[in-house]
N, C-alpha and C. Protein backbone atom coordinates (compact mmCIF):
# COMPACT_ATOMS: atom_id res chain seq x y z
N UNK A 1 0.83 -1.18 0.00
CA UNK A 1 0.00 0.00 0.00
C UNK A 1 0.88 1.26 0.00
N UNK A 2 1.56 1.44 1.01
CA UNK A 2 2.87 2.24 0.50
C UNK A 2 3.75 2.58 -0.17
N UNK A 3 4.02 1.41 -1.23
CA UNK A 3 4.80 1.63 -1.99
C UNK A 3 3.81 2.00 -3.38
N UNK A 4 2.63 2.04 -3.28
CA UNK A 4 1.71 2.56 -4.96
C UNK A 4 2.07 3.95 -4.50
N UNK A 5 1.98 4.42 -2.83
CA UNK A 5 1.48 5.88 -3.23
C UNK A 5 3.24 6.76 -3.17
N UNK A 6 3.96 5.67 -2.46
CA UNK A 6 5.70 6.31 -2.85
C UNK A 6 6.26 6.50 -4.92
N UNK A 7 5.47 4.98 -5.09
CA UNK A 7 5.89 5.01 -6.52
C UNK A 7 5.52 6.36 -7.33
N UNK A 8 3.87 6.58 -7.18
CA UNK A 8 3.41 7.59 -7.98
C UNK A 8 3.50 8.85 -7.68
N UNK A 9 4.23 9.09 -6.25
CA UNK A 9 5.09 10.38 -5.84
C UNK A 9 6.38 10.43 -6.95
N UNK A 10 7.32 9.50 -6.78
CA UNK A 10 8.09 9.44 -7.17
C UNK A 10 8.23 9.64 -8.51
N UNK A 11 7.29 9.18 -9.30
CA UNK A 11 6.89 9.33 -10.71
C UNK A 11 6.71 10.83 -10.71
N UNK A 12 5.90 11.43 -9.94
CA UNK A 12 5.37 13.08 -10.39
C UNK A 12 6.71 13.90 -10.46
N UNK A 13 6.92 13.24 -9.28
CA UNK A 13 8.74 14.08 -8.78
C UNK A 13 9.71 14.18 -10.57
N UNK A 14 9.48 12.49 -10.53
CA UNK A 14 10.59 12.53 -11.82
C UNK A 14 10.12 13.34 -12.89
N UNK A 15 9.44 13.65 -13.28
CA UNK A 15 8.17 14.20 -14.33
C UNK A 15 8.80 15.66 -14.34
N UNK A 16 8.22 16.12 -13.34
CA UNK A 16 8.83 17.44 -12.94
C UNK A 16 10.06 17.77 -12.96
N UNK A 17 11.37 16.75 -12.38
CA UNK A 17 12.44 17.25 -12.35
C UNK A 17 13.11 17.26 -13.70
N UNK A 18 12.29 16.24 -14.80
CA UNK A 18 12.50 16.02 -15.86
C UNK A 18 12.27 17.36 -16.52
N UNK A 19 11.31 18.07 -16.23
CA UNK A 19 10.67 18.98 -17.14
C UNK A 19 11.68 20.32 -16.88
N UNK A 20 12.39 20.15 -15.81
CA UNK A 20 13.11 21.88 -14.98
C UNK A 20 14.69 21.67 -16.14
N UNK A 21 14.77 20.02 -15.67
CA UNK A 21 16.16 19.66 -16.70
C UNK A 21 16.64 20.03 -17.90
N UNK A 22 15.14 19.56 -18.74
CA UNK A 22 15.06 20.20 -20.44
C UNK A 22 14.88 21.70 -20.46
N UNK A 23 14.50 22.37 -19.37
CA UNK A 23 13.99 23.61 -19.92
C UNK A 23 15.20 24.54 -19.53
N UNK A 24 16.15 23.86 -18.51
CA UNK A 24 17.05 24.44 -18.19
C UNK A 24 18.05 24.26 -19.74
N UNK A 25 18.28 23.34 -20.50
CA UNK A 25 18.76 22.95 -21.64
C UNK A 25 20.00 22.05 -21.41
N UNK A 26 19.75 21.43 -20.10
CA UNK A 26 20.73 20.48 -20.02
C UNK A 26 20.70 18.91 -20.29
N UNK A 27 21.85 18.48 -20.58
CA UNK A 27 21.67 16.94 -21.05
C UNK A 27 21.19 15.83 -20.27
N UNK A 28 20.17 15.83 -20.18
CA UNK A 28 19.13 14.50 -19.20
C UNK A 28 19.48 13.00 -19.00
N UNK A 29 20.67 13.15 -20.26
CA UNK A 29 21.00 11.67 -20.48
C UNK A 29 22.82 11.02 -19.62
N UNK A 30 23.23 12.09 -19.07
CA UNK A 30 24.46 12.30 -18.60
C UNK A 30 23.83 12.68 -17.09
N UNK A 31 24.98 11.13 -16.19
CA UNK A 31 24.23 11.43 -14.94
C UNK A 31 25.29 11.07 -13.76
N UNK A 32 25.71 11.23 -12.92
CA UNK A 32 27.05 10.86 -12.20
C UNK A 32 26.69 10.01 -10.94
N UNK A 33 25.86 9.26 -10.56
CA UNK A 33 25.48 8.70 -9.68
C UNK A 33 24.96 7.71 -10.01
N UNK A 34 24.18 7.64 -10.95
CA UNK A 34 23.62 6.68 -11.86
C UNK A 34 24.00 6.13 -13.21
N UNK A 35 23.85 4.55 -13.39
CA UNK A 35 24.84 4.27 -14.36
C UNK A 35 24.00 4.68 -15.73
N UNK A 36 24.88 5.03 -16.95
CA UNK A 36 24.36 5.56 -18.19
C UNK A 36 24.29 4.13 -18.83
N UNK A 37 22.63 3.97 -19.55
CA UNK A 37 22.24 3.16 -20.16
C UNK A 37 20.93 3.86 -21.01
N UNK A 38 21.32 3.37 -22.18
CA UNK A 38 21.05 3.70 -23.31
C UNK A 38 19.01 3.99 -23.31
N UNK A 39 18.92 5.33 -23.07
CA UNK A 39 17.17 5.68 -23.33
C UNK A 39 16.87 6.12 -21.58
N UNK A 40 17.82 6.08 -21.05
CA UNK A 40 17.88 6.29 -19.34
C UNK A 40 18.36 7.52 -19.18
N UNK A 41 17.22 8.31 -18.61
CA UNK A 41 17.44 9.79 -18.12
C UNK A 41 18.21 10.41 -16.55
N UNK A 42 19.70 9.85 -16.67
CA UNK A 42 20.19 9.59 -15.57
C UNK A 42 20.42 11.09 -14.80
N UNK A 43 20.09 11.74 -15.62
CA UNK A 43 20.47 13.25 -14.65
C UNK A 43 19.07 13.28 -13.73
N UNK A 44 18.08 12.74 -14.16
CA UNK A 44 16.80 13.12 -13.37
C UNK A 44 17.19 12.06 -12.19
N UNK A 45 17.45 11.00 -12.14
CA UNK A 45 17.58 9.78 -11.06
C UNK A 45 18.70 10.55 -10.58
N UNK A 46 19.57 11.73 -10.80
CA UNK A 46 20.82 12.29 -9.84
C UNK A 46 19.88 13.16 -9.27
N UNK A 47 19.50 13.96 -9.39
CA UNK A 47 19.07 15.36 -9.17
C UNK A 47 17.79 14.78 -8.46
N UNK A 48 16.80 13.86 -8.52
CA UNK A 48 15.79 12.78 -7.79
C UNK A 48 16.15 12.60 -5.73
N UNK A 49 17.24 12.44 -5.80
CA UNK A 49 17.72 11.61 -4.90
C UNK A 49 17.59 12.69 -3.79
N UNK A 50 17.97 14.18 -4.26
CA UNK A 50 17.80 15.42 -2.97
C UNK A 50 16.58 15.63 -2.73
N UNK A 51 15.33 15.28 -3.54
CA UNK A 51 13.86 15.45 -2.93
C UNK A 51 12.91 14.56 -2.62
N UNK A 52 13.63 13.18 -3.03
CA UNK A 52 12.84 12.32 -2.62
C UNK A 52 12.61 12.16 -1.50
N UNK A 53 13.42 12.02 -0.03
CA UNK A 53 13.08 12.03 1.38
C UNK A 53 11.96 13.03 1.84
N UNK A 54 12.06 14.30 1.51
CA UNK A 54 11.52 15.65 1.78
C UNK A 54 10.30 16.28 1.21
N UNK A 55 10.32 15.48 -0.07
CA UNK A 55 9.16 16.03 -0.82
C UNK A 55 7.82 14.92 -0.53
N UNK A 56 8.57 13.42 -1.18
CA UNK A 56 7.93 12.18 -1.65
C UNK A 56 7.63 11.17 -0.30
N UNK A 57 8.38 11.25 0.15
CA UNK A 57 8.74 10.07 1.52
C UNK A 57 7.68 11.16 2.91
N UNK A 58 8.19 12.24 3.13
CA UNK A 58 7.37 13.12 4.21
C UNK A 58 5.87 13.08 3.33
N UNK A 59 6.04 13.47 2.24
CA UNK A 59 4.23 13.28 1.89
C UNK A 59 3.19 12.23 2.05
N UNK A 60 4.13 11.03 1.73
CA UNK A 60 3.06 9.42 2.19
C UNK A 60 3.17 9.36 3.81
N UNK A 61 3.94 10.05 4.89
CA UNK A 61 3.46 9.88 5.84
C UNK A 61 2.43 10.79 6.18
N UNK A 62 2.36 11.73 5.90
CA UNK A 62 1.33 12.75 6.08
C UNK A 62 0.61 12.40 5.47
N UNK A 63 -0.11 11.50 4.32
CA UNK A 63 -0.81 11.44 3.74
C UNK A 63 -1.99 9.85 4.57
N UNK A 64 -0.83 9.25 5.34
CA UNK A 64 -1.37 7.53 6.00
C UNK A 64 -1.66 8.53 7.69
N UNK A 65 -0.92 9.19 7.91
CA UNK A 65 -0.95 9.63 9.45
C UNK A 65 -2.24 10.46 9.39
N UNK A 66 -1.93 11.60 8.86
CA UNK A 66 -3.13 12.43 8.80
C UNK A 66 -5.04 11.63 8.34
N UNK A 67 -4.84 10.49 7.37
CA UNK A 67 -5.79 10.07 7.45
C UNK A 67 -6.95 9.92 6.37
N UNK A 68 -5.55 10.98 5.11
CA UNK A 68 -6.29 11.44 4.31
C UNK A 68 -6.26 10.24 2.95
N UNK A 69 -5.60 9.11 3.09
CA UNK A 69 -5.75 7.82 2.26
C UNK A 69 -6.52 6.80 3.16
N UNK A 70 -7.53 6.20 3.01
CA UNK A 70 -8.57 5.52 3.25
C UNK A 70 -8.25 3.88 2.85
N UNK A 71 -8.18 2.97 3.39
CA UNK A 71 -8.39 1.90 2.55
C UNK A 71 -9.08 1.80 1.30
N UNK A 72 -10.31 2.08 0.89
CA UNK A 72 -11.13 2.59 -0.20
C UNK A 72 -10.39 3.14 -1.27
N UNK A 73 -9.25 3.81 -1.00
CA UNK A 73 -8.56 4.19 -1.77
C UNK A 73 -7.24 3.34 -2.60
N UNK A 74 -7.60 2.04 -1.98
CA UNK A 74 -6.99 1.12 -3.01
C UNK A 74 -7.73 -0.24 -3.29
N UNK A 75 -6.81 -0.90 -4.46
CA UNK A 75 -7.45 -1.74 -5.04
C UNK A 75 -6.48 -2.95 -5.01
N UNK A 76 -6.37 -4.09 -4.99
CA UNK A 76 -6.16 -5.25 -5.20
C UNK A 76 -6.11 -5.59 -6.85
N UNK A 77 -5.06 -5.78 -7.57
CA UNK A 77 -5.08 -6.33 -9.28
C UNK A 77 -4.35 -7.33 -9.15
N UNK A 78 -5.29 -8.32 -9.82
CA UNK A 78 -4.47 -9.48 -10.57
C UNK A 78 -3.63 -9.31 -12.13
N UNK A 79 -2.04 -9.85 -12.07
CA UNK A 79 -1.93 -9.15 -13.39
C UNK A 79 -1.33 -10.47 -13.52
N UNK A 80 -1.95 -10.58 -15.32
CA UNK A 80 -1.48 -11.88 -16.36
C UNK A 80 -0.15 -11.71 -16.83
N UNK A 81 0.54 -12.78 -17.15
CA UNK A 81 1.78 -13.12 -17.53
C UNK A 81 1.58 -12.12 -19.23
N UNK A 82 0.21 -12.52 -19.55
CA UNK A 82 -0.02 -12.60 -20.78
C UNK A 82 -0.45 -10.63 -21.23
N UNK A 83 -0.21 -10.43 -19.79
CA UNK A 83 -1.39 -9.04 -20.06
C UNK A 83 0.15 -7.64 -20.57
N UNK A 84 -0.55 -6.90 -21.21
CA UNK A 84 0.56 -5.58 -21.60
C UNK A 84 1.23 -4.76 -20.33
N UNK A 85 0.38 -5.05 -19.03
CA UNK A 85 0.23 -4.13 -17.37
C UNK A 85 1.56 -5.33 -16.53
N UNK A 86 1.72 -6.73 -17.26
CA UNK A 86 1.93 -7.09 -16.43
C UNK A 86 3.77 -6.49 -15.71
N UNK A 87 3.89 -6.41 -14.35
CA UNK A 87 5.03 -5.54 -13.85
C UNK A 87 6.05 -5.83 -13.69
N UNK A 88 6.55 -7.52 -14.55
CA UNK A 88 7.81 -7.88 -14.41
C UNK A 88 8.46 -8.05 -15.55
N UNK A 89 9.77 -7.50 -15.91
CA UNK A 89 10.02 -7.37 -17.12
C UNK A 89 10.97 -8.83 -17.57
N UNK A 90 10.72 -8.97 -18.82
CA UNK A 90 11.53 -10.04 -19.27
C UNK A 90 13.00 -9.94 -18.55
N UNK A 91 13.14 -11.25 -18.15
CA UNK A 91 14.47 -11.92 -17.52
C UNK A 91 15.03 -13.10 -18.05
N UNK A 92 16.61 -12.80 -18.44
CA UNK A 92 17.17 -14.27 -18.30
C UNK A 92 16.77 -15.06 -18.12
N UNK A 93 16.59 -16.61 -18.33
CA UNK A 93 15.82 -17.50 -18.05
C UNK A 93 16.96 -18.22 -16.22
N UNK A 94 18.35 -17.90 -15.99
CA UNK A 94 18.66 -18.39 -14.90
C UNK A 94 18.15 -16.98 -14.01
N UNK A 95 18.08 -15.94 -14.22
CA UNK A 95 17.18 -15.01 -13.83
C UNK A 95 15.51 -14.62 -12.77
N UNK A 96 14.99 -15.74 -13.71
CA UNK A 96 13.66 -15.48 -13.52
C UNK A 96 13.63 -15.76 -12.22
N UNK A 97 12.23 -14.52 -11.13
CA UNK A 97 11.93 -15.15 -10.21
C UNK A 97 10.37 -15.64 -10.21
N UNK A 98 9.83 -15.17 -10.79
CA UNK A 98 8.49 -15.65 -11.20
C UNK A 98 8.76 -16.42 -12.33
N UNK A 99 7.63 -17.57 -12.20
CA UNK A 99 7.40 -18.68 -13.30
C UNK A 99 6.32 -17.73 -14.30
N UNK A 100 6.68 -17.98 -15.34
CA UNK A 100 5.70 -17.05 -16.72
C UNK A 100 4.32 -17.54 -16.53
N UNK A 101 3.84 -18.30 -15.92
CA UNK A 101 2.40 -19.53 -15.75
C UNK A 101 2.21 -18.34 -14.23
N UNK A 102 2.32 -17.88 -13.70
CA UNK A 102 2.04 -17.39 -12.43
C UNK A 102 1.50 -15.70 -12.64
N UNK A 103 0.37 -15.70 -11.92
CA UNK A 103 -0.20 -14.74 -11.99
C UNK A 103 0.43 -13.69 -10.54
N UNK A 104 0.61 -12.69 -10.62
CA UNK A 104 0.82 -11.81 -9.20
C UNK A 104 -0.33 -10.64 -9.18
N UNK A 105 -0.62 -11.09 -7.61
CA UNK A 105 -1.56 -9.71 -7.11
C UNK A 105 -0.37 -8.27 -6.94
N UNK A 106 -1.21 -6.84 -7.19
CA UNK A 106 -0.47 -5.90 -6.76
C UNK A 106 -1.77 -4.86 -5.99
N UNK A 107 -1.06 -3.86 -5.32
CA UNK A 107 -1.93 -2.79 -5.37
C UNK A 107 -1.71 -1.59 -5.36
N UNK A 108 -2.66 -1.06 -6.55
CA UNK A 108 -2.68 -0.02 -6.80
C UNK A 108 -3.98 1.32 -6.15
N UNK A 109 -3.42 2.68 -6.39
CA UNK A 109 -4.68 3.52 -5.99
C UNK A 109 -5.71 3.89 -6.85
N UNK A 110 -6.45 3.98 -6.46
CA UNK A 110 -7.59 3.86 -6.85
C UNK A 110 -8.38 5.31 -7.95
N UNK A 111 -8.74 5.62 -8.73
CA UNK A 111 -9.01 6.95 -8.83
C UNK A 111 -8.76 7.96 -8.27
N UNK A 112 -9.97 8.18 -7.01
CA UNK A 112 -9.80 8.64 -5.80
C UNK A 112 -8.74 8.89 -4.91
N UNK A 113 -7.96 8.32 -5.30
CA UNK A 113 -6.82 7.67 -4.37
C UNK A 113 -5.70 8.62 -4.86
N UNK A 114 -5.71 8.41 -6.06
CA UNK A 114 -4.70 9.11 -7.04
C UNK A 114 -5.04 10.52 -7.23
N UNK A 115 -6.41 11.13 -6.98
CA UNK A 115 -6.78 12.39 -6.50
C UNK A 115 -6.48 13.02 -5.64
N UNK A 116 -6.64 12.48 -4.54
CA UNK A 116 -6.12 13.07 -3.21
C UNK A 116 -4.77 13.21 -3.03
N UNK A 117 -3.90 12.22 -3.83
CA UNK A 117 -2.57 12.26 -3.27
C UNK A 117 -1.94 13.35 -4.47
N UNK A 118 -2.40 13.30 -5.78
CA UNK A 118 -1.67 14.25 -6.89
C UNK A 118 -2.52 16.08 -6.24
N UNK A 119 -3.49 16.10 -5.33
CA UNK A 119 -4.25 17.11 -5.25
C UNK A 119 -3.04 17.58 -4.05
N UNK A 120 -2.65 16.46 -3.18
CA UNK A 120 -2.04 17.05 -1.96
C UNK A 120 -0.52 17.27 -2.07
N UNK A 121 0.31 16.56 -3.00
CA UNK A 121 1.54 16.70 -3.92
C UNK A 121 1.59 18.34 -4.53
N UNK A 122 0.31 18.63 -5.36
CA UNK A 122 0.15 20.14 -6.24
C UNK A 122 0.02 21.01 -4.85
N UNK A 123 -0.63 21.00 -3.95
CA UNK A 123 -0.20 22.35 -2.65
C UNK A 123 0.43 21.88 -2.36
N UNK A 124 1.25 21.26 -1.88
CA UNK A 124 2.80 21.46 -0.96
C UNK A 124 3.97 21.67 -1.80
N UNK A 125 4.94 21.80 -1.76
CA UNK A 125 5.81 22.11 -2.32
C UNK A 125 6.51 22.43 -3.67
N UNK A 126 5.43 23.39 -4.39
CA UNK A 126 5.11 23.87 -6.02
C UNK A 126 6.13 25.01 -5.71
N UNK A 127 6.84 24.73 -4.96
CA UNK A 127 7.56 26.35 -5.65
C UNK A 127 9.13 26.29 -6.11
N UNK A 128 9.46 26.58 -6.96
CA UNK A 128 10.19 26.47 -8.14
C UNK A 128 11.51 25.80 -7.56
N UNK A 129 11.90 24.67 -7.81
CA UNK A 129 13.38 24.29 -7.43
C UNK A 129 14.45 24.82 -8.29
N UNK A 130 15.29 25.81 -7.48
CA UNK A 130 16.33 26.20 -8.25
C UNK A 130 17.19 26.58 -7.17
N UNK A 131 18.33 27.01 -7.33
CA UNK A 131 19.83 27.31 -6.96
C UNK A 131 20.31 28.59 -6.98
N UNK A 132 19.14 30.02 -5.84
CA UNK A 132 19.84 31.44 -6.27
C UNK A 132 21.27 31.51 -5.85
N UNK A 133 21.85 30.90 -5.62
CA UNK A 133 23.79 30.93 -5.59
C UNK A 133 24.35 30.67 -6.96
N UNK A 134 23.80 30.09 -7.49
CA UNK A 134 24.13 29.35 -9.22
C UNK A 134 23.89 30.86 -9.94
């Protein structure tokens, strides 16, 4: 349950830091913390790492403490080996930890769910990340 609403923090985060990166006109693909692989936006996973505790991590507790995610606000999915959603990516065959015949439950938030938390993400901390010493 924690980790749908860390993931899709984390996602907005990257989104955003993605968007400050390009507009700043710097190379997204050059990253010093993270290893460079080919279609991997390693400057965002560098530049990620200073707001994730503060922004992403303090928000899902405030978000389970305060009261404002509900059970209701998630869902239980079964996902097929066979399906386009499903969340494990092809592996080596000495690799694999799931058998391809095996279905896995996950959970995700719910509409609602994903409302409240992208509604409570947009007021808190919208104001412009930048560097007035730079």
């Amino acid at each position: 349950v924690v980790n749908a609403v860390l993931s899709f923090l984390y996602t907005l985060l990257s989104y955003r830091i993605d968007a400050i990166i390009v507009m700043e006109g710097l190379d997204p693909y050059v990253g010093y913390l993270h290893t460079l692989d080919y279609g991997k936006r390693a400057l965002c996973s560098d530049l990620m790492e200073e707001y994730r505790t503060s922004i992403c991590d303090t928000l899902t507790c405030a978000l389970f403490n305060l009261g404002v995610l509900k059970p209701t606000d998630f869902q239980k999915k079964e996902f097929n080996p066979a399906d386009d959603e499903y969340p494990i990516e092809e592996q080596e065959e000495s690799q694999k930890v799931v058998e391809s015949s095996e279905k896995i439950e996950g959970v995700l938030l719910t509409k609602e769910g994903l409302q409240k938390t992208a509604h409570r993400y947009l007021s808190t901390n919208l104001s412009p990340i930048y560097a007035p010493f730079l």
